[in-house]
N, C-alpha and C. Protein backbone atom coordinates (compact mmCIF):
# COMPACT_ATOMS: atom_id res chain seq x y z
N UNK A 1 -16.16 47.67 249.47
CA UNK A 1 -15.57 47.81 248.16
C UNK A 1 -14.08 48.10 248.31
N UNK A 2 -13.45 47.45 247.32
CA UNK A 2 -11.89 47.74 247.24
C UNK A 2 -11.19 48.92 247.29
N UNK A 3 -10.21 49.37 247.94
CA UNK A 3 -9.95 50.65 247.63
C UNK A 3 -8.92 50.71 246.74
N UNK A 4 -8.06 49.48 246.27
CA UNK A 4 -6.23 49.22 245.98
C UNK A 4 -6.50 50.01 244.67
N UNK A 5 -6.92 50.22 243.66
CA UNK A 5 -7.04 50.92 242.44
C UNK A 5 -8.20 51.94 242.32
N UNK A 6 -7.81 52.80 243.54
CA UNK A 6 -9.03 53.70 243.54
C UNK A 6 -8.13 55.10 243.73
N UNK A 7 -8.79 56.65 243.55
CA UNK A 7 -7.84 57.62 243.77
C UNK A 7 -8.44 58.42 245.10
N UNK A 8 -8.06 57.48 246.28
CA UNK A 8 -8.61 58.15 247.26
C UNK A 8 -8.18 59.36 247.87
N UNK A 9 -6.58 59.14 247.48
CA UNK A 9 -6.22 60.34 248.49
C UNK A 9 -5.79 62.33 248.28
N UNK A 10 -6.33 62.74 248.64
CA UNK A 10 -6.40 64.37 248.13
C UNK A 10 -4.44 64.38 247.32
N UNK A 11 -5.00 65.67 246.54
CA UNK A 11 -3.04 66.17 246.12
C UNK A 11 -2.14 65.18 246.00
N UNK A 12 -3.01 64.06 245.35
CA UNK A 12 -1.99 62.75 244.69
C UNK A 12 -1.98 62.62 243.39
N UNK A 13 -1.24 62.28 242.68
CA UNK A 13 -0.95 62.07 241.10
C UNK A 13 -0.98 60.43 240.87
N UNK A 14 -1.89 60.30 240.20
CA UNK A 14 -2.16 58.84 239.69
C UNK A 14 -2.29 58.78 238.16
N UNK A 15 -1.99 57.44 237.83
CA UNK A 15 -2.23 56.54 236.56
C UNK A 15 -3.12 56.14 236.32
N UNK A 16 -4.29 56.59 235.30
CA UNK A 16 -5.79 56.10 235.63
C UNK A 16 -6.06 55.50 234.18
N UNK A 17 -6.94 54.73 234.11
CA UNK A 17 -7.43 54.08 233.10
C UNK A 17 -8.78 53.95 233.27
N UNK A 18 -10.00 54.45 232.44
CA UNK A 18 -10.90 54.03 232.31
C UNK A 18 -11.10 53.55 231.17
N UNK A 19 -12.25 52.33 230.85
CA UNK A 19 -12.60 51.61 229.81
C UNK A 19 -14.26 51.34 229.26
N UNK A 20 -14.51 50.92 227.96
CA UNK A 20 -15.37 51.22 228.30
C UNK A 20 -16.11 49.76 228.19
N UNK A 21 -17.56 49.38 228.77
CA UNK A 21 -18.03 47.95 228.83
C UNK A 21 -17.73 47.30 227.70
N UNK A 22 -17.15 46.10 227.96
CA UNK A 22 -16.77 45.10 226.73
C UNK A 22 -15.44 45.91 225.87
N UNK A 23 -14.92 46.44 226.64
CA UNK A 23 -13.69 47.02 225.30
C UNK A 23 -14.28 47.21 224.13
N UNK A 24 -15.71 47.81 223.96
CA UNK A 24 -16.32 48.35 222.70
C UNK A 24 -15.17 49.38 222.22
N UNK A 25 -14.98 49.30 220.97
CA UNK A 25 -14.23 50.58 220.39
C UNK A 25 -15.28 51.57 219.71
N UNK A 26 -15.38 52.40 220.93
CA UNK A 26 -16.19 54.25 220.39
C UNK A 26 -15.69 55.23 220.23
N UNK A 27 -14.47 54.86 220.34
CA UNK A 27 -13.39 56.07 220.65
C UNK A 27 -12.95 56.23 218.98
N UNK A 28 -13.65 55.39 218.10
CA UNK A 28 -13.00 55.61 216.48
C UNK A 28 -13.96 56.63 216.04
N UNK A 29 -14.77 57.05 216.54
CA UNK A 29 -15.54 57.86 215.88
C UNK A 29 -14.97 59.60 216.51
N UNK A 30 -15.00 60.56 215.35
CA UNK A 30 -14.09 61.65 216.14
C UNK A 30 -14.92 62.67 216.92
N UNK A 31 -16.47 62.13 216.60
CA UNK A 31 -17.37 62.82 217.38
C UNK A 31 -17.45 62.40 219.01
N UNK A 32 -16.80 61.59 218.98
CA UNK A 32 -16.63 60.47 220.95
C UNK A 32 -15.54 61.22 220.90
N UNK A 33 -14.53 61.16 220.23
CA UNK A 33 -12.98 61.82 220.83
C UNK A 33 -12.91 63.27 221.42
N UNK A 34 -13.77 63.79 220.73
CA UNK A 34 -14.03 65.22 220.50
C UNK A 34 -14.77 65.50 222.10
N UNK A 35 -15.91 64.77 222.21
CA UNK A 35 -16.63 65.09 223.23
C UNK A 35 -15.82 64.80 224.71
N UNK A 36 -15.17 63.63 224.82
CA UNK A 36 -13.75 63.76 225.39
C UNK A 36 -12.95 64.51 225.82
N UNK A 37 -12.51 65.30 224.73
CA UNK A 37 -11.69 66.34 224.94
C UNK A 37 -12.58 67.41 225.65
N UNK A 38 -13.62 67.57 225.16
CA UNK A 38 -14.30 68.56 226.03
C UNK A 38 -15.19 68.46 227.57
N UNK A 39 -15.24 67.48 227.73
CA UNK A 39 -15.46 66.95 228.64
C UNK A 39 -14.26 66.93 230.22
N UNK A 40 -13.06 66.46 229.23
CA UNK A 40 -11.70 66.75 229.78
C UNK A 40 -11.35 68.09 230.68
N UNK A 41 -11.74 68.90 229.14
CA UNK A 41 -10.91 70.92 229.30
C UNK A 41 -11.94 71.09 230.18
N UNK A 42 -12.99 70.50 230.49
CA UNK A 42 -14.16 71.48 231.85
C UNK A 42 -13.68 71.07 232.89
N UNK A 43 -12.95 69.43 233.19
CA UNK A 43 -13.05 69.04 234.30
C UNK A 43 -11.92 69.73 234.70
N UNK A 44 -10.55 70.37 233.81
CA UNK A 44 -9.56 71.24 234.48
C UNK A 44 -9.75 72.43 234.85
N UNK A 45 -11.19 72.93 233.57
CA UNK A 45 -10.89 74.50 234.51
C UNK A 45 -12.14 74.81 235.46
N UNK A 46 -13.32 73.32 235.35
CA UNK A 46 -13.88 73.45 236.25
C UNK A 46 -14.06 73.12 237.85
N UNK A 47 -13.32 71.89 237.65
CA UNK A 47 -13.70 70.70 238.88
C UNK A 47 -11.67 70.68 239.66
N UNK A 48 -11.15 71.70 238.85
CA UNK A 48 -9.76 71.04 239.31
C UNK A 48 -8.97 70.31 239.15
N UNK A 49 -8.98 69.06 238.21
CA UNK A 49 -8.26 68.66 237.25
C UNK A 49 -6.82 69.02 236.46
N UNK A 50 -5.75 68.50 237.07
CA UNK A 50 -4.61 68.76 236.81
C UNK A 50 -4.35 67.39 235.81
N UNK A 51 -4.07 67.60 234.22
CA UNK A 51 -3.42 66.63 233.23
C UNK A 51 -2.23 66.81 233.14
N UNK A 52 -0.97 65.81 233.30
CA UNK A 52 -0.15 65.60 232.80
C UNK A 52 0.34 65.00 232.00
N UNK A 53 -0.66 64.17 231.35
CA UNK A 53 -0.45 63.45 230.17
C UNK A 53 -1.42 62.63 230.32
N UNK A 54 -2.24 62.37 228.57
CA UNK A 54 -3.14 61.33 228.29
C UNK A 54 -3.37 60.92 226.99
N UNK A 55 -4.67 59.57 226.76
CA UNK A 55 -3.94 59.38 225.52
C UNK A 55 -5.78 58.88 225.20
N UNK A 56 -6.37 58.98 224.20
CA UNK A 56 -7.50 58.64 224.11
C UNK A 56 -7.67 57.61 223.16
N UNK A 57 -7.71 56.05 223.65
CA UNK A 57 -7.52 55.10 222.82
C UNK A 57 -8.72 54.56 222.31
N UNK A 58 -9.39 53.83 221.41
CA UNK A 58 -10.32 53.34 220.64
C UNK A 58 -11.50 53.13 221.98
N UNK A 59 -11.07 52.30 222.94
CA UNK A 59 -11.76 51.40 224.21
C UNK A 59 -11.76 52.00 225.20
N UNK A 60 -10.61 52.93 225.18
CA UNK A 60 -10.68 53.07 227.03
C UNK A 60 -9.57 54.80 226.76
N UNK A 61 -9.62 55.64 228.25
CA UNK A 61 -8.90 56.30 228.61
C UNK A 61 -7.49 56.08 228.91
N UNK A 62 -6.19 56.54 229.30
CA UNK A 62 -5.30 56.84 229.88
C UNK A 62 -5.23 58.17 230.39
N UNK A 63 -5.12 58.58 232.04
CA UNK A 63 -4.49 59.54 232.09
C UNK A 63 -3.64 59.81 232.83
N UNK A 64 -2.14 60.00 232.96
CA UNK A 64 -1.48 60.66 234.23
C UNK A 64 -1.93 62.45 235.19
N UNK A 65 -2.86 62.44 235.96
CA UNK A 65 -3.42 63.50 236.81
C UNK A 65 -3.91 63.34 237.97
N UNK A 66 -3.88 63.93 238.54
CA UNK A 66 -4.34 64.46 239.95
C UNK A 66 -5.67 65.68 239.84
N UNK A 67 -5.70 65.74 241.69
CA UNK A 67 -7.16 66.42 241.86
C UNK A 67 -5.90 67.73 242.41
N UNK A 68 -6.52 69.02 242.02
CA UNK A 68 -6.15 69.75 242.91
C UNK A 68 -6.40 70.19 244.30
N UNK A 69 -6.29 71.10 244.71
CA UNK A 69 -7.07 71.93 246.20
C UNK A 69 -7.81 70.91 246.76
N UNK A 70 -7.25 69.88 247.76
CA UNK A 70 -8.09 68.85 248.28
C UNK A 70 -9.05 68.24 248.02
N UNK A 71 -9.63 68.53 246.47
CA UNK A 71 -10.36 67.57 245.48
C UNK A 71 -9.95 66.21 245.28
N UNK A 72 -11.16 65.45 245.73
CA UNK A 72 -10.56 63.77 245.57
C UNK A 72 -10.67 63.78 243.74
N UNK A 73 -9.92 63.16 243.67
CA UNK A 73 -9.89 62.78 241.96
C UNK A 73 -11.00 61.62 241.94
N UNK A 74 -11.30 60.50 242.72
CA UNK A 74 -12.33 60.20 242.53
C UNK A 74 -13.61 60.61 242.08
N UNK A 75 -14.18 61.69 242.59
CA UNK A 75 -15.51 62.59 242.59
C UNK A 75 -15.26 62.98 241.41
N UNK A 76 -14.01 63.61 240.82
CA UNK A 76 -14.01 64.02 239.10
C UNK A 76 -13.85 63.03 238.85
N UNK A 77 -13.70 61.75 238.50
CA UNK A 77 -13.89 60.38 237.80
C UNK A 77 -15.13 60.03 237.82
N UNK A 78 -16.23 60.30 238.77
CA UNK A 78 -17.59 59.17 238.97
C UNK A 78 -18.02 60.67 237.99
N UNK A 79 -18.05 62.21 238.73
CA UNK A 79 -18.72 63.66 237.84
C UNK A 79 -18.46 62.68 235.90
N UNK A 80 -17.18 62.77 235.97
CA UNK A 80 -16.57 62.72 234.28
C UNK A 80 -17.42 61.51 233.54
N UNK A 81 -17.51 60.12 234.00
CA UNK A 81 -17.81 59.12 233.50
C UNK A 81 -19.62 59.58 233.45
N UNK A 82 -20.06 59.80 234.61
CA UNK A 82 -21.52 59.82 234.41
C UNK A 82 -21.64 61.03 233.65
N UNK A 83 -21.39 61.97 233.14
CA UNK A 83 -21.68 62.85 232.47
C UNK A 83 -21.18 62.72 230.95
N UNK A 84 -20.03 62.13 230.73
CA UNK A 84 -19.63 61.32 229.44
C UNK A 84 -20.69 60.22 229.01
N UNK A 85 -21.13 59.75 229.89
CA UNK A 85 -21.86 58.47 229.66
C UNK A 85 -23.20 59.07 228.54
N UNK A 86 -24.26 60.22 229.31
CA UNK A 86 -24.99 60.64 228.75
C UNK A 86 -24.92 61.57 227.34
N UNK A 87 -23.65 62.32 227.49
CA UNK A 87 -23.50 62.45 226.27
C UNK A 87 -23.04 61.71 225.34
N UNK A 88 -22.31 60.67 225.63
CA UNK A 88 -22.15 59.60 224.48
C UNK A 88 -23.28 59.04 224.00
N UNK A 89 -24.39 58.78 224.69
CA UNK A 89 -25.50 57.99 224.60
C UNK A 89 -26.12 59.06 223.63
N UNK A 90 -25.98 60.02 223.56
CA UNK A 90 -27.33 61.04 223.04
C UNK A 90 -26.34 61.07 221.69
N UNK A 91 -25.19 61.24 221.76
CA UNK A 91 -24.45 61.30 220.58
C UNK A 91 -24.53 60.32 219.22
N UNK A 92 -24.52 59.20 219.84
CA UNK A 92 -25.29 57.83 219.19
C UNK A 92 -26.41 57.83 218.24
N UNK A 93 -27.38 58.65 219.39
CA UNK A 93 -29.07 58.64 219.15
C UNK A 93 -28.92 59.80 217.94
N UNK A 94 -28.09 60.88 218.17
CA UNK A 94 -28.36 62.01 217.61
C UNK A 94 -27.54 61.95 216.39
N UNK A 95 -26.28 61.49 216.18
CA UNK A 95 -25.83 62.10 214.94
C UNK A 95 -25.29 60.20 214.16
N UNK A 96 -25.49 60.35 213.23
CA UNK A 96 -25.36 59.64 212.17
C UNK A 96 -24.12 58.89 212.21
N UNK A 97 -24.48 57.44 212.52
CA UNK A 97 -23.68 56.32 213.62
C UNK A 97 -24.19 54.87 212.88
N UNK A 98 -22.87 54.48 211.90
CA UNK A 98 -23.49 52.68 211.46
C UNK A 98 -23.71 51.80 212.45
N UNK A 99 -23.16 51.91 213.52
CA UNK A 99 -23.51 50.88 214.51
C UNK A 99 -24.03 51.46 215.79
N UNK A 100 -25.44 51.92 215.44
CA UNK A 100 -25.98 52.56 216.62
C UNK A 100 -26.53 52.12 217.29
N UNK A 101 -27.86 50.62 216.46
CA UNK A 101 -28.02 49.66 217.21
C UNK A 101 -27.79 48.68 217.52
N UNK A 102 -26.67 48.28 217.18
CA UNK A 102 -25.69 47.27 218.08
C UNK A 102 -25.52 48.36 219.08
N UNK A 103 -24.72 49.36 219.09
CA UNK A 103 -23.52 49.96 220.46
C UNK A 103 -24.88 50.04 221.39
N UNK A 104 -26.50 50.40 221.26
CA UNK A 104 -27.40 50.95 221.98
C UNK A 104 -27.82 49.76 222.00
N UNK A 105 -27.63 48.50 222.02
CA UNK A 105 -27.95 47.18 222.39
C UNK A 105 -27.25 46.42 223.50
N UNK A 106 -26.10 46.25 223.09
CA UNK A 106 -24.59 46.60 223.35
C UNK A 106 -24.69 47.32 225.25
N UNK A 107 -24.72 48.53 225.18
CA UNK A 107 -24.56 49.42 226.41
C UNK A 107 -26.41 48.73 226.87
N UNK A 108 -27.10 48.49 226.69
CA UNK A 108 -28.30 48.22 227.06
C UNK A 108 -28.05 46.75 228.16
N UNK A 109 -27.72 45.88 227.50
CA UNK A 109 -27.48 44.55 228.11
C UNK A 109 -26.41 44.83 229.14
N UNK A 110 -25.78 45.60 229.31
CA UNK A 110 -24.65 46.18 229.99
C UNK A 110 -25.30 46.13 231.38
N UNK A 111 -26.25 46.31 231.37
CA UNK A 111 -27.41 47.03 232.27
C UNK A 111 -27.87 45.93 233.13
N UNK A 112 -27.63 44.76 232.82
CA UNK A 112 -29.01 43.38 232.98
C UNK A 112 -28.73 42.93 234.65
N UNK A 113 -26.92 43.61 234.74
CA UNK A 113 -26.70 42.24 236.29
C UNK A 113 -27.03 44.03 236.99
N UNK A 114 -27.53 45.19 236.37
CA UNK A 114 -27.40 45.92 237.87
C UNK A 114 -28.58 46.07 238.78
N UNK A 115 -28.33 46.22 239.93
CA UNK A 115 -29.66 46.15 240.48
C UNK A 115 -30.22 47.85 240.62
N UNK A 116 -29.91 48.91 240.44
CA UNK A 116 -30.42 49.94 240.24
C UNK A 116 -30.90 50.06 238.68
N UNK A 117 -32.03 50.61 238.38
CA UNK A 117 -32.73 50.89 236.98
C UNK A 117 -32.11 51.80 236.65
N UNK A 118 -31.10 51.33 235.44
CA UNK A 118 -30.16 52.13 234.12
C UNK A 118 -30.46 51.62 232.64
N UNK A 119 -30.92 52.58 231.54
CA UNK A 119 -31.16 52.05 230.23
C UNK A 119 -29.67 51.33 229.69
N UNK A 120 -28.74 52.19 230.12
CA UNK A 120 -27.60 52.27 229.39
C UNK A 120 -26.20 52.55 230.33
N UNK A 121 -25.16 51.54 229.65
CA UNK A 121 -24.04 51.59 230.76
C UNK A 121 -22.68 51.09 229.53
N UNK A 122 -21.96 53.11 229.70
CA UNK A 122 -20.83 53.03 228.92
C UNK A 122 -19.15 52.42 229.45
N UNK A 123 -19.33 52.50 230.54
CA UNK A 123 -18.22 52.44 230.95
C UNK A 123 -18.35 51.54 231.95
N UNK A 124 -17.14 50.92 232.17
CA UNK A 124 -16.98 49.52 233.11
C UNK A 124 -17.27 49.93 234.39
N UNK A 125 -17.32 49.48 235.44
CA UNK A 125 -17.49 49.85 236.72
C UNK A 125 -15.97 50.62 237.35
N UNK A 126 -16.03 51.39 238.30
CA UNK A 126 -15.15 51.93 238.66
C UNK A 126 -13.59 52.36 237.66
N UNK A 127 -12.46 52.32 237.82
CA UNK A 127 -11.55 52.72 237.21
C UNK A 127 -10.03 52.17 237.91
N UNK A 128 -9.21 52.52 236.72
CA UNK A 128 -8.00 51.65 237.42
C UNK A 128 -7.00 52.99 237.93
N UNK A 129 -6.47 52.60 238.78
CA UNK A 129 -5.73 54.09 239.83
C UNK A 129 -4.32 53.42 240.25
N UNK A 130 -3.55 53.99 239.63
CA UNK A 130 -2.47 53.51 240.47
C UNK A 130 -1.57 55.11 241.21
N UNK A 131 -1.17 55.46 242.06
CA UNK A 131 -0.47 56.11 242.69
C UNK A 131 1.06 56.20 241.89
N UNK A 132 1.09 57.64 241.95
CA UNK A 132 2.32 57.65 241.85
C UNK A 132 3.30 57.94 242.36
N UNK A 133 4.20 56.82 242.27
CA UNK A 133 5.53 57.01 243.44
C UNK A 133 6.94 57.28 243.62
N UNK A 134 7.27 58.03 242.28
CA UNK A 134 8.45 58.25 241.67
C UNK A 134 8.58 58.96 240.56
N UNK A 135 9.69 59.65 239.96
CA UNK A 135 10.24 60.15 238.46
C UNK A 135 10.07 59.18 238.11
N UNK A 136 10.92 58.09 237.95
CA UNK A 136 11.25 56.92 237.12
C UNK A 136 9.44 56.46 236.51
N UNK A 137 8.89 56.27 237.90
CA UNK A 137 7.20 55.66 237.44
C UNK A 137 6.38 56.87 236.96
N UNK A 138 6.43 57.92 236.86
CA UNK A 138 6.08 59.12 236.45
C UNK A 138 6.77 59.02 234.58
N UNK A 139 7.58 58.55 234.82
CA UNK A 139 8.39 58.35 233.16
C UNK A 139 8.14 57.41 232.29
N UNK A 140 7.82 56.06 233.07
CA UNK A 140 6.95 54.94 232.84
C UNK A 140 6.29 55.19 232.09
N UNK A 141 5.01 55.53 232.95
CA UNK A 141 3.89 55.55 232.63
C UNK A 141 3.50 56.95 231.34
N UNK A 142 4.11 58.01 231.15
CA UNK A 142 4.14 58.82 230.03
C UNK A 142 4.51 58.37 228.96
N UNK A 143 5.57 57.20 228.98
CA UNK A 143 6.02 56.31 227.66
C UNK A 143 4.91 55.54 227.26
N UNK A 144 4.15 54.96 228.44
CA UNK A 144 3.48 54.15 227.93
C UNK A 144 2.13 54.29 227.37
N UNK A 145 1.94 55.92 228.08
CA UNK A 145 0.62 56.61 227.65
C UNK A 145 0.96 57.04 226.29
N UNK A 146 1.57 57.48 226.08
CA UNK A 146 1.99 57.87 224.74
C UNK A 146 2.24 56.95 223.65
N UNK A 147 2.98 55.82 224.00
CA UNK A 147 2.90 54.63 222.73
C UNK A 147 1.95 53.69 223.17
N UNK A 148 0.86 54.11 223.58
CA UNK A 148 -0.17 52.99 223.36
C UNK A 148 -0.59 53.15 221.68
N UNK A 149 -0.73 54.33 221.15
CA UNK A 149 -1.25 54.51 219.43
C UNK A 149 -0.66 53.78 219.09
N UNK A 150 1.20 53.72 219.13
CA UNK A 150 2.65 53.03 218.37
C UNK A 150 2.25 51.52 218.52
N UNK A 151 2.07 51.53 219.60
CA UNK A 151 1.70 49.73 219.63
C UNK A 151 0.60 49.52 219.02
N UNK A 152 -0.29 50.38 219.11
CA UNK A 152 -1.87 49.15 218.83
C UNK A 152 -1.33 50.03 217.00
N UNK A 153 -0.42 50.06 216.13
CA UNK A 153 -0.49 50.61 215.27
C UNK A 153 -1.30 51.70 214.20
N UNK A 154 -1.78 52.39 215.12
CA UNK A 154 -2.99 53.76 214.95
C UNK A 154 -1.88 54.72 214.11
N UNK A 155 -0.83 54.86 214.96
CA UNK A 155 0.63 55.85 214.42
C UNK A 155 1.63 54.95 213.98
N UNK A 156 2.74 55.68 213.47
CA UNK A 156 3.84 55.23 213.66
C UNK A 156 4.96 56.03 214.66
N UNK A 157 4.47 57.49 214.76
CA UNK A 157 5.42 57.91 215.87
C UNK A 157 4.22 58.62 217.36
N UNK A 158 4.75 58.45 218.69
CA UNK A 158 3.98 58.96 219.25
C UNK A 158 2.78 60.07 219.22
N UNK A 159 3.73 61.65 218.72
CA UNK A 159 3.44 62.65 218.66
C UNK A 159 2.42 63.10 216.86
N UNK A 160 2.29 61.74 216.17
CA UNK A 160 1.42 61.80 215.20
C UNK A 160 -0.24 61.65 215.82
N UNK A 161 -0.54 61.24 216.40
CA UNK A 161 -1.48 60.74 217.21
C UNK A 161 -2.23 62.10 217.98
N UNK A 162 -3.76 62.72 217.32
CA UNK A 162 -3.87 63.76 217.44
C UNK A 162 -4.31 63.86 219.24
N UNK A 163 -4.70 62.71 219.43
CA UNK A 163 -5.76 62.54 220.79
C UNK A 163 -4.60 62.22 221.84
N UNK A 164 -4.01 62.89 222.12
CA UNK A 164 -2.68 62.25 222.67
C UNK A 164 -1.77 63.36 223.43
N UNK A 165 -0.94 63.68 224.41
CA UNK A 165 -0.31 64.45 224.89
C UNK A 165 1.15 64.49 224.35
N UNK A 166 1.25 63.71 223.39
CA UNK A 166 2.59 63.34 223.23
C UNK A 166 2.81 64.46 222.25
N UNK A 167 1.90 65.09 221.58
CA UNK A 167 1.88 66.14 220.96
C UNK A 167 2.10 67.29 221.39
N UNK A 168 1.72 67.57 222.94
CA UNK A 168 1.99 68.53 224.07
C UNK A 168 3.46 68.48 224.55
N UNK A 169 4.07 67.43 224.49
CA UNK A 169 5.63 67.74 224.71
C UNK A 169 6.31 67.72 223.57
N UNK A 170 5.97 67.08 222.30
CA UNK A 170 6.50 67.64 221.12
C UNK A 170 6.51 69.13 220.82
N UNK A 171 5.95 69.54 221.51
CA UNK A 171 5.15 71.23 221.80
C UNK A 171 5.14 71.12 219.83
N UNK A 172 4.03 70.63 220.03
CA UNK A 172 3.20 70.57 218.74
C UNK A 172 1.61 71.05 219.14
N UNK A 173 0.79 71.21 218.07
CA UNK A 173 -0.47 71.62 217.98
C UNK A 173 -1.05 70.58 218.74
N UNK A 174 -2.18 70.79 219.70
CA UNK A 174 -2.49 69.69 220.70
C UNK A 174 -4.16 69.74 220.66
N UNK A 175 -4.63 68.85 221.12
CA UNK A 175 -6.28 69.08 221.27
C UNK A 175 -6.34 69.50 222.98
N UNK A 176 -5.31 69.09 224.04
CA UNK A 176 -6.06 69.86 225.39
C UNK A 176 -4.51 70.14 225.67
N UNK A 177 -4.87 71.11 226.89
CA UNK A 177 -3.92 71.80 226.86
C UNK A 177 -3.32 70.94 228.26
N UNK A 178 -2.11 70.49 228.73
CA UNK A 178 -1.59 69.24 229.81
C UNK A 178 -0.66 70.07 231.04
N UNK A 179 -0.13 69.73 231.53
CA UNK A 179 0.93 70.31 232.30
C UNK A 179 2.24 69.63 231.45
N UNK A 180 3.33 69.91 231.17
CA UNK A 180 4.04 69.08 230.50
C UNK A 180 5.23 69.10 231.64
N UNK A 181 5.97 68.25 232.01
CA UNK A 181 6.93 67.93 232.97
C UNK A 181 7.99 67.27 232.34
N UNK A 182 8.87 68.18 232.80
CA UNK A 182 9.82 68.59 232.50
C UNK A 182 11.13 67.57 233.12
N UNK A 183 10.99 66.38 233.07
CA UNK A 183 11.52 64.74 233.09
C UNK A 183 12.30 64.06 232.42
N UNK A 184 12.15 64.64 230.89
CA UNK A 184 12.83 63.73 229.51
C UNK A 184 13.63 64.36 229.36
């Protein structure tokens, strides 16, 4: 298996993107965003998880972070996704959802090319990792985590956008709490 977009190496800061199968948008519902966020705040104060910025879009994740204390950030990516996975799934089942059986049809067929027995499969295979290798790409990539809302027109200014860090350097009211770096 590939390693080029993977976060192999300990006390590195990467650009990560996860998505979820088929660019389904679940992320509109604020009960997925929500669970997200909490899902998020455990993996920092449990697993080591350092955020420096992220952005929680309709389809998929953004985050700029690292693993701390020789924690591969991988292992909190496969922990985060498989444990997101099941609570999204139960979230579906459990609370009051117009498209529950499509999305539970949907994540079902998801299932068909794997060869291990899974009912259900939220998220694409692996994740996108890029290393980071600079201020400048460290600056990048916070612009771009941040106006992904501005572009896909969700907002009109970054820091309107509740699911978002851009609110954390606006040092505005935030849903998780980030490292904010001190760059701009």
């Amino acid at each position: 298996m590939s390693t080029k977009y993977k976060a192999t190496m300990p006390n590195t800061a990467y650009f990560v993107t996860i998505t979820t199968v088929s660019w389904i948008d679940l992320f509109t519902r604020l009960n997925q965003r929500n669970l997200l966020i909490e899902a998020l705040n455990y993996c920092q104060k449990e697993k080591g998880l350092e955020i420096y910025a992220y952005c929680i879009m309709p389809s998929h994740l953004h985050m700029l972070c690292k693993a701390k204390d020789d924690i591969l950030l991988s292992n909190i990516m496969r922990d985060f996704k498989k444990f997101t996975s099941k609570k999204i799934i139960q979230t579906i089942i459990d609370k009051p959802e117009s498209r529950r059986e499509w999305l539970l049809d949907s994540f079902s067929k998801a299932c068909e090319h794997l060869k291990r027995k899974q009912q259900y499969k939220v998220w694409q295979d692996g994740y996108h990792a890029e290393i980071v290798t600079s201020n400048k790409f460290i600056k990048q990539k916070i612009n771009y985590i941040h106006n992904n809302p501005v572009v896909d027109k969700i907002v009109a200014f970054p820091e309107d956008y509740l699911f978002s860090s851009a609110r954390n350097y606006a040092a505005l009211e935030n849903e998780l709490d980030v490292v904010v770096l001190d760059l701009f």
